[in-house]
Protein backbone atom coordinates (compact mmCIF):
# COMPACT_ATOMS: atom_id res chain seq x y z
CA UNK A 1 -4.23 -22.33 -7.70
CA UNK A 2 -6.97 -22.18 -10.61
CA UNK A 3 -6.45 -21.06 -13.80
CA UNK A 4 -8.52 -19.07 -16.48
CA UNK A 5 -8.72 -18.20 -19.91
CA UNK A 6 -8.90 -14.93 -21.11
CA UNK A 7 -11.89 -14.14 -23.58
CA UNK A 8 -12.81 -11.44 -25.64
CA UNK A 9 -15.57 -9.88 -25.87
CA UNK A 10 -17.38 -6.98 -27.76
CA UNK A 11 -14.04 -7.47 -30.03
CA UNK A 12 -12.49 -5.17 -27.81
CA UNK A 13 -12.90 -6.35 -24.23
CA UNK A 14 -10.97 -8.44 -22.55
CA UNK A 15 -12.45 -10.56 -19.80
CA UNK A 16 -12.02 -13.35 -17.28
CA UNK A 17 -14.03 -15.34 -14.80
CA UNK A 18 -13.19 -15.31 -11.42
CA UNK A 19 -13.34 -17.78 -8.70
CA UNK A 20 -16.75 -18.86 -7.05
CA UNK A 21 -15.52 -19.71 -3.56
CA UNK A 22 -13.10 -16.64 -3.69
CA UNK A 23 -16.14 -14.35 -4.37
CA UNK A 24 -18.19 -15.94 -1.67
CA UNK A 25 -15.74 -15.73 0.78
CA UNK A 26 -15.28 -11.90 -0.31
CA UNK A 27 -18.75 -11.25 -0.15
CA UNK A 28 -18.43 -10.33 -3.88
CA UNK A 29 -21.42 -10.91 -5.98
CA UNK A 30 -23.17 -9.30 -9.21
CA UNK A 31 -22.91 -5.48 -9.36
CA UNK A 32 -19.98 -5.63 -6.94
CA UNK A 33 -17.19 -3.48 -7.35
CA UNK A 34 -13.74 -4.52 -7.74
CA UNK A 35 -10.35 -3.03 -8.05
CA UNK A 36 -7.15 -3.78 -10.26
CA UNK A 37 -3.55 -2.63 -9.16
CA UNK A 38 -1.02 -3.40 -12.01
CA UNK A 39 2.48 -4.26 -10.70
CA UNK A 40 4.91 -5.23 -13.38
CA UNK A 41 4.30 -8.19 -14.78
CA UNK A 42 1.24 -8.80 -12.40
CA UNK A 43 -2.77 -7.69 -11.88
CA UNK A 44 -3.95 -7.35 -8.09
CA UNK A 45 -7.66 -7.45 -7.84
CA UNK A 46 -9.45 -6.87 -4.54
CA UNK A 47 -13.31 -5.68 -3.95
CA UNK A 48 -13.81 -2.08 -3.25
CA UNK A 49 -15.13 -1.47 0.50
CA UNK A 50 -17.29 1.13 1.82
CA UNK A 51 -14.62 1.92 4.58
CA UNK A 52 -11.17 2.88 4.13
CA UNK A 53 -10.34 2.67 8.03
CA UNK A 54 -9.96 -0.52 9.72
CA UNK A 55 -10.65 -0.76 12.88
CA UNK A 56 -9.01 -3.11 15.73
CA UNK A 57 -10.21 -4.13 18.97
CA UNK A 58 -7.96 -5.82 22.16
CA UNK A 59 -9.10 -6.52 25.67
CA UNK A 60 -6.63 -5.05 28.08
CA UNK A 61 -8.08 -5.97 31.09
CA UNK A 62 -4.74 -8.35 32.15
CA UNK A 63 -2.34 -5.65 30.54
CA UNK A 64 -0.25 -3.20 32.08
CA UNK A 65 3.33 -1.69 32.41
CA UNK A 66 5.22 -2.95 29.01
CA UNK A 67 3.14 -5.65 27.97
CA UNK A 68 0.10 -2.98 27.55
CA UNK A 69 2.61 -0.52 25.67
CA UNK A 70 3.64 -3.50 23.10
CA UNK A 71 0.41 -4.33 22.81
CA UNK A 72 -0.08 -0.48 21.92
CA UNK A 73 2.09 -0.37 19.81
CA UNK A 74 2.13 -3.87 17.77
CA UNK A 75 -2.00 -2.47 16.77
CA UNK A 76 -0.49 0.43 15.33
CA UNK A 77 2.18 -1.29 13.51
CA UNK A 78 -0.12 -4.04 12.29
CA UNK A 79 -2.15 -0.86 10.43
CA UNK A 80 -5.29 -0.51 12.73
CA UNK A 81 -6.49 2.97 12.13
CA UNK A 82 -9.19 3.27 14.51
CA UNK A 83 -7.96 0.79 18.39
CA UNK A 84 -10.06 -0.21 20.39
CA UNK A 85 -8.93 -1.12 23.88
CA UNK A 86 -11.33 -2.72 26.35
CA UNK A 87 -11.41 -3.61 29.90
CA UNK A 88 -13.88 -4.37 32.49
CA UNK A 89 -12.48 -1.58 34.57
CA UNK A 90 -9.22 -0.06 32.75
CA UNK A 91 -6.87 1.40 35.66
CA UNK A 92 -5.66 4.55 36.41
CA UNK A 93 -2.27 3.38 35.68
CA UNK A 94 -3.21 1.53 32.66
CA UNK A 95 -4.95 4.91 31.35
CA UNK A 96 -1.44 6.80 31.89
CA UNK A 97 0.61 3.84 30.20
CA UNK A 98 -2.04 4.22 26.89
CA UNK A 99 -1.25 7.57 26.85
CA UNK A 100 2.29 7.20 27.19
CA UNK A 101 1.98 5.01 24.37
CA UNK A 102 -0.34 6.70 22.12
CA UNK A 103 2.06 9.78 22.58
CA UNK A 104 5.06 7.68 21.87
CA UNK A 105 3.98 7.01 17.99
CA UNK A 106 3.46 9.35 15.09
CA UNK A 107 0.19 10.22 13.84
CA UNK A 108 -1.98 8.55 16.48
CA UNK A 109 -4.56 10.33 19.50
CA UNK A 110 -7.03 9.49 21.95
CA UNK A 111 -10.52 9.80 20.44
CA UNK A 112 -12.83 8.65 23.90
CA UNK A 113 -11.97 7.42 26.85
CA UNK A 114 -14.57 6.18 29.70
CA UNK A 115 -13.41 3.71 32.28
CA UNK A 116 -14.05 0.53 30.48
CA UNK A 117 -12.62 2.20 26.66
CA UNK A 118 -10.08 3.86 25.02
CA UNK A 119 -9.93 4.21 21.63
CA UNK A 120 -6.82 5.62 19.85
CA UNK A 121 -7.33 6.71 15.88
CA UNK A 122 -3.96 7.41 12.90
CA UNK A 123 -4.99 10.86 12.14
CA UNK A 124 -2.19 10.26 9.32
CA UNK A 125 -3.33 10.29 6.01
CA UNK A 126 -1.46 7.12 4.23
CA UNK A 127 -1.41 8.94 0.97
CA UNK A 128 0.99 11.59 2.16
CA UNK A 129 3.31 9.09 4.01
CA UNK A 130 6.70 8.76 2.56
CA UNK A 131 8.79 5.53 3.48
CA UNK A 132 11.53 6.71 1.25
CA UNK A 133 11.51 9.95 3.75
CA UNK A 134 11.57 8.45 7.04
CA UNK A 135 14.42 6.46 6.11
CA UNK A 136 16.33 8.94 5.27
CA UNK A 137 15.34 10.94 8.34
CA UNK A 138 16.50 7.65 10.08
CA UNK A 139 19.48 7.63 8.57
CA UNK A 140 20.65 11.32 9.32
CA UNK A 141 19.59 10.75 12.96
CA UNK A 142 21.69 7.33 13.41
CA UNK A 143 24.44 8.78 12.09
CA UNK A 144 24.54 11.71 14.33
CA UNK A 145 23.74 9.83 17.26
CA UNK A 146 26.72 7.38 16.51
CA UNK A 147 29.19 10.64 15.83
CA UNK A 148 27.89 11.85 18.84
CA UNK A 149 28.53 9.31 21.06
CA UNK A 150 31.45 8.85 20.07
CA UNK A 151 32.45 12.86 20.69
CA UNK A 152 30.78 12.34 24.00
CA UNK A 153 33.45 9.66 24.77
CA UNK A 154 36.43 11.42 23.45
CA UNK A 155 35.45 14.52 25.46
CA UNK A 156 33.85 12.66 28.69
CA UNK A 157 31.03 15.50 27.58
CA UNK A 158 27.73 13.34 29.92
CA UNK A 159 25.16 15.81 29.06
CA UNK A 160 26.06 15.04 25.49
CA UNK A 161 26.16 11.42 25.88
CA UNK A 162 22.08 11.71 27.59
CA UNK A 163 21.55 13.77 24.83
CA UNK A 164 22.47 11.02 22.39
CA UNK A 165 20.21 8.39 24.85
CA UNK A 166 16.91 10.54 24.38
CA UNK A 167 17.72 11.04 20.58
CA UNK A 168 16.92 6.89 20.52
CA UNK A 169 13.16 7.82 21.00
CA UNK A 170 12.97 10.00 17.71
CA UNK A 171 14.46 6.89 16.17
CA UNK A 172 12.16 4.85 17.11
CA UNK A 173 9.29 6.38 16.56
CA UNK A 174 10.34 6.76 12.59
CA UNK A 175 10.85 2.85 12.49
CA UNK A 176 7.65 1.78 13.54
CA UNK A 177 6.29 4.49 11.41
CA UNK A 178 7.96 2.73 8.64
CA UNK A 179 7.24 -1.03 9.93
CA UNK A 180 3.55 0.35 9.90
CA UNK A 181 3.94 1.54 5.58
CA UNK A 182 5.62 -1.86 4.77
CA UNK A 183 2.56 -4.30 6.68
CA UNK A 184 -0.14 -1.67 5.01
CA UNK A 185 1.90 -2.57 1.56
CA UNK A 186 1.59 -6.25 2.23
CA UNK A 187 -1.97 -6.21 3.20
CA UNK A 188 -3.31 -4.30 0.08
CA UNK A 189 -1.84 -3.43 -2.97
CA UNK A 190 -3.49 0.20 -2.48
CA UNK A 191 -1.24 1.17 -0.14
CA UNK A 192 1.46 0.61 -2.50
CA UNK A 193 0.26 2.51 -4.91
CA UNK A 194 -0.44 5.65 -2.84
CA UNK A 195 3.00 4.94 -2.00
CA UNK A 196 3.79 4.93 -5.70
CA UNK A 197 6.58 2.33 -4.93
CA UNK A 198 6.52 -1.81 -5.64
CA UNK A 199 6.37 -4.10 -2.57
CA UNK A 200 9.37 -5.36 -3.00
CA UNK A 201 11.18 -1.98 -2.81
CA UNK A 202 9.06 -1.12 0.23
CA UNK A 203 10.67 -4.42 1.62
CA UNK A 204 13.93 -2.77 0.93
CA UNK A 205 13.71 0.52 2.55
CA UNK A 206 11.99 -1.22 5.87
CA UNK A 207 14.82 -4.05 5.81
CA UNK A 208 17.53 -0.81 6.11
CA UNK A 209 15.29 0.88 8.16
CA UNK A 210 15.93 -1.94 10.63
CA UNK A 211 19.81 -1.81 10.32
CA UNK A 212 19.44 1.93 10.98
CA UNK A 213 17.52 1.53 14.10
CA UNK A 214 20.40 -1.01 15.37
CA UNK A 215 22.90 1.54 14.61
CA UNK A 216 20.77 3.97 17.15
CA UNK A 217 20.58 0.85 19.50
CA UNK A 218 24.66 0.63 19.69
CA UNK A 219 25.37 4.41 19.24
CA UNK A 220 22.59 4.84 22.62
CA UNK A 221 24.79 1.96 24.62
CA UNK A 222 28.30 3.94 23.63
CA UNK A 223 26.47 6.40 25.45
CA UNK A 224 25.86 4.97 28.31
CA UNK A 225 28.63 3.49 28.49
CA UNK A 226 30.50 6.55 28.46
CA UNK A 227 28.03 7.24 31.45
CA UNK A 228 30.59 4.82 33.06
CA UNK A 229 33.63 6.39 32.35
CA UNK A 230 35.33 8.97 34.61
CA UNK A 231 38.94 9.43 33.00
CA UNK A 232 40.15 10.87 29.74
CA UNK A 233 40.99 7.96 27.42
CA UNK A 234 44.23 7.33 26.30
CA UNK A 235 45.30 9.04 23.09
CA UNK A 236 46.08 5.94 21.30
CA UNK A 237 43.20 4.36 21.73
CA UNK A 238 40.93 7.76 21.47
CA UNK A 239 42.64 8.43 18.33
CA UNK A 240 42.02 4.73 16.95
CA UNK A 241 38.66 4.28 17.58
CA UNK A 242 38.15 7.87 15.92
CA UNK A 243 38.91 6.79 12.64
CA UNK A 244 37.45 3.21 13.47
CA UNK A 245 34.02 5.41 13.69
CA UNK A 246 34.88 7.53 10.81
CA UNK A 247 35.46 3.85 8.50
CA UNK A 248 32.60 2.80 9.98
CA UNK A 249 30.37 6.03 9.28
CA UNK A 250 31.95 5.77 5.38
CA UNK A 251 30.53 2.13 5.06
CA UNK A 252 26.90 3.32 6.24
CA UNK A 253 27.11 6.45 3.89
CA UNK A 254 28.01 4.88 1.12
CA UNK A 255 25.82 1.42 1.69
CA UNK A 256 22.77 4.47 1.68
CA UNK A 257 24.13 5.90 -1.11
CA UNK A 258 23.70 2.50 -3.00
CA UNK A 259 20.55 1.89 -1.45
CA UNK A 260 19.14 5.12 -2.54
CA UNK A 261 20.96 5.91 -5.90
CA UNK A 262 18.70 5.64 -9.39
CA UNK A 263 21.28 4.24 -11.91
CA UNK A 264 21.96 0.13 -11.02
CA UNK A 265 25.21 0.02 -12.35
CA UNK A 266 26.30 2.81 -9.50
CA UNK A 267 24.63 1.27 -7.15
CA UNK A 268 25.90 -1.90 -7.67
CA UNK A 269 29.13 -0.01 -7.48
CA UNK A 270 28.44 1.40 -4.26
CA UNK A 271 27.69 -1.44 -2.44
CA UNK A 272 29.95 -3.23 -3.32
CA UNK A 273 32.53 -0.51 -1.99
CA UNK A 274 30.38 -0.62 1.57
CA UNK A 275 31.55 -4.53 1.65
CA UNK A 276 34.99 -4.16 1.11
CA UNK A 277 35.18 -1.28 3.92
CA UNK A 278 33.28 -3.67 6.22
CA UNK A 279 36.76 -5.95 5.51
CA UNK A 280 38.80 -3.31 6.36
CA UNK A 281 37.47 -2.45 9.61
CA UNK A 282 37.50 -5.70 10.53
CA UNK A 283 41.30 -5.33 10.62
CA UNK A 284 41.46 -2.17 11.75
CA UNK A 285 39.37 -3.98 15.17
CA UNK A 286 42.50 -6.46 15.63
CA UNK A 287 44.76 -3.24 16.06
CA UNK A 288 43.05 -1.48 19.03
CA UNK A 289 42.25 -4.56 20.29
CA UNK A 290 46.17 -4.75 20.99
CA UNK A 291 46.36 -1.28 22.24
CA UNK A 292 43.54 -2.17 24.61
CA UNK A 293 45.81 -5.29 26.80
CA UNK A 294 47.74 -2.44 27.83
CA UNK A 295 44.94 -0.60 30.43
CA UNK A 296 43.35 -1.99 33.54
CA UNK A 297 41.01 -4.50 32.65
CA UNK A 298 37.85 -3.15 33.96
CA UNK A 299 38.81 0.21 31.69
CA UNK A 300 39.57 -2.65 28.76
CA UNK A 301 36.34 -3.69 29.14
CA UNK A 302 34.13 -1.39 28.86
CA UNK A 303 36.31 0.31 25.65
CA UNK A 304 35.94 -2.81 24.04
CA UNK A 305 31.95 -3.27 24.28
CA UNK A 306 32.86 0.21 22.54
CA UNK A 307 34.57 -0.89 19.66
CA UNK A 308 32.15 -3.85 19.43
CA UNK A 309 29.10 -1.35 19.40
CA UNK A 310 31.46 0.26 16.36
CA UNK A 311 32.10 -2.27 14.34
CA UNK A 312 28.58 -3.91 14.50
CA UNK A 313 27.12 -0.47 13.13
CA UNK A 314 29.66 -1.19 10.10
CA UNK A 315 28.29 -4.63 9.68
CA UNK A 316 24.89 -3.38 9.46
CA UNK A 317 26.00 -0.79 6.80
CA UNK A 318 27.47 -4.28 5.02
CA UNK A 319 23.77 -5.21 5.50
CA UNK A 320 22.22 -2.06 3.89
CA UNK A 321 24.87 -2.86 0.91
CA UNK A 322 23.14 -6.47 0.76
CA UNK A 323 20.21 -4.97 0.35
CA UNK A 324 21.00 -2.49 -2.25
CA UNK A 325 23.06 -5.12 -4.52
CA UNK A 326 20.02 -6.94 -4.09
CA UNK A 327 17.60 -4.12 -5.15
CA UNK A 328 19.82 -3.36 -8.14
CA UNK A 329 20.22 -6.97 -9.44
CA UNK A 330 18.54 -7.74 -13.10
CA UNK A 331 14.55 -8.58 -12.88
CA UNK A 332 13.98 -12.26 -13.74
């Protein structure tokens, strides 16, 4: 760390020195321009570049199948605009699997492709993206996968529980879309203010983001489980784990609620409601865990990997609450 003092000059002008090695390595010299993002209590400065794109570039040649979609994908999440995938002779198959993949996230298209190139540019325009919307697009889409698996189960309804399974894509897409917003925010402050949010609540919305994509994760293995599952349930235990998803839907809602709500004192509130229904349910487990000795155990099974999936999508509403009591705790 190096320190400065600030001078004035002109006997209105405020100015400071920056570091030699700093500029250097920045290739910022005299009549260079830089920029200057306040945030709070803090001044980012960064030089000013003659492209606003950055562009990435990844030899494929030894990728295919799921390691060549990852690799896809982590280049789009990392913030590439313009990718650049090379090979000395890029497959038929690995031309179908980029594809795939490029199809698979939002925003993004094939610009050329020749049979040693691809490359794959964000037509999105970073300005317009809204992390605050996706999340809450990701959290009406969790929650209605969840309540739909869980009808699916309670009616045996398959094509409904499928449904619920291909609903997992939409989800996905939306939280790599918002992995992608929170790296940009990290890597330059101008993302975050095009954003017109601080980092640190751009670390909030991604952090729920992920507990929303897990509740998507558990809501798309009720599903198949149900897949599984031939007979009516018993009315007991269809009944129970009814209201164990509607406790568990009531923690999420209201751990959003906090999450997203203005005022601090009601969101402290809030949260702090979503934990103590998190306690609840955990009690609420215990009881159909009783009604569950009573069925063949293979049945037993497989409805309790049900009430598991259930009660984890609670505790990641008790994880959105963190987050929110977090968010709405005094500035130091």
């Amino acid at each position: 760390m190096e320190t400065r003092k600030v001078q004035v000059t002109g006997g209105s002008t405020y100015t400071v020195s920056i570091p030699k090695s700093w500029a250097t390595e920045n290739d910022v010299g005299a009549g260079s321009e830089v920029e200057f993002y306040p945030d709070g209590d803090s001044l980012f400065l960064t030089p000013r570049t003659e492209t606003e794109r950055t562009r990435g570039t990844l030899d494929v040649t030894d990728l295919t199948g799921q390691a060549l979609t990852r690799a896809v994908t982590t280049m789009y999440v990392s913030g590439f605009d313009v990718i650049e995938l090379e090979g000395g002779a890029i497959t038929t198959d690995q031309h179908a699997t980029i594809r795939e993949a490029v199809q698979s996230l939002v925003g993004l298209e094939v610009l050329e492709e020749t049979r040693d190139r691809v490359v794959i540019r964000d037509l999105l325009d970073s300005s317009e993206l809204s992390i605050h919307n996706a999340v809450t697009r990701m959290r009406l889409i969790s929650l209605s996968m969840l309540d739909d698996a869980i009808t699916a189960l309670s009616e045996l309804d398959h094509d409904l529980a499928r449904d619920v399974i291909g609903r997992d894509d939409d989800l996905d897409r939306l939280w790599l879309v918002v992995s992608r917003i929170f790296r940009a925010t990290l890597r330059t402050p101008k993302a975050a203010e095009e954003l017109g949010l601080p980092r640190e609540e751009c670390f909030d919305y991604h952090s729920s983001a992920r507990q929303l994509e897990r509740v998507g994760d558990h809501a798309t293995k009720i599903a198949h489980l149900t897949l599984n599952i031939d007979e009516p349930l018993p009315a007991d235990v269809n009944d129970a784990i009814d209201d164990l998803h509607e406790d568990a839907v009531e923690v999420i809602d209201t751990a959003m609620d906090a999450l997203l709500a203005e005022d601090n004192d009601e969101a402290a509130r809030l949260a702090n409601e979503a934990r103590t229904g998190v306690r609840a349910i955990d009690e609420r487990v215990r009881a159909i865990d009783e009604l569950l000795r009573g069925l063949d155990p293979t049945r037993a099974q497989l409805l309790g990997l049900v009430v598991d999936s259930v009660l984890r999508s609670a505790d990641y509403g008790g994880n959105v609450a963190e987050t929110a009591l977090q968010k709405a705790a005094p500035t130091p």
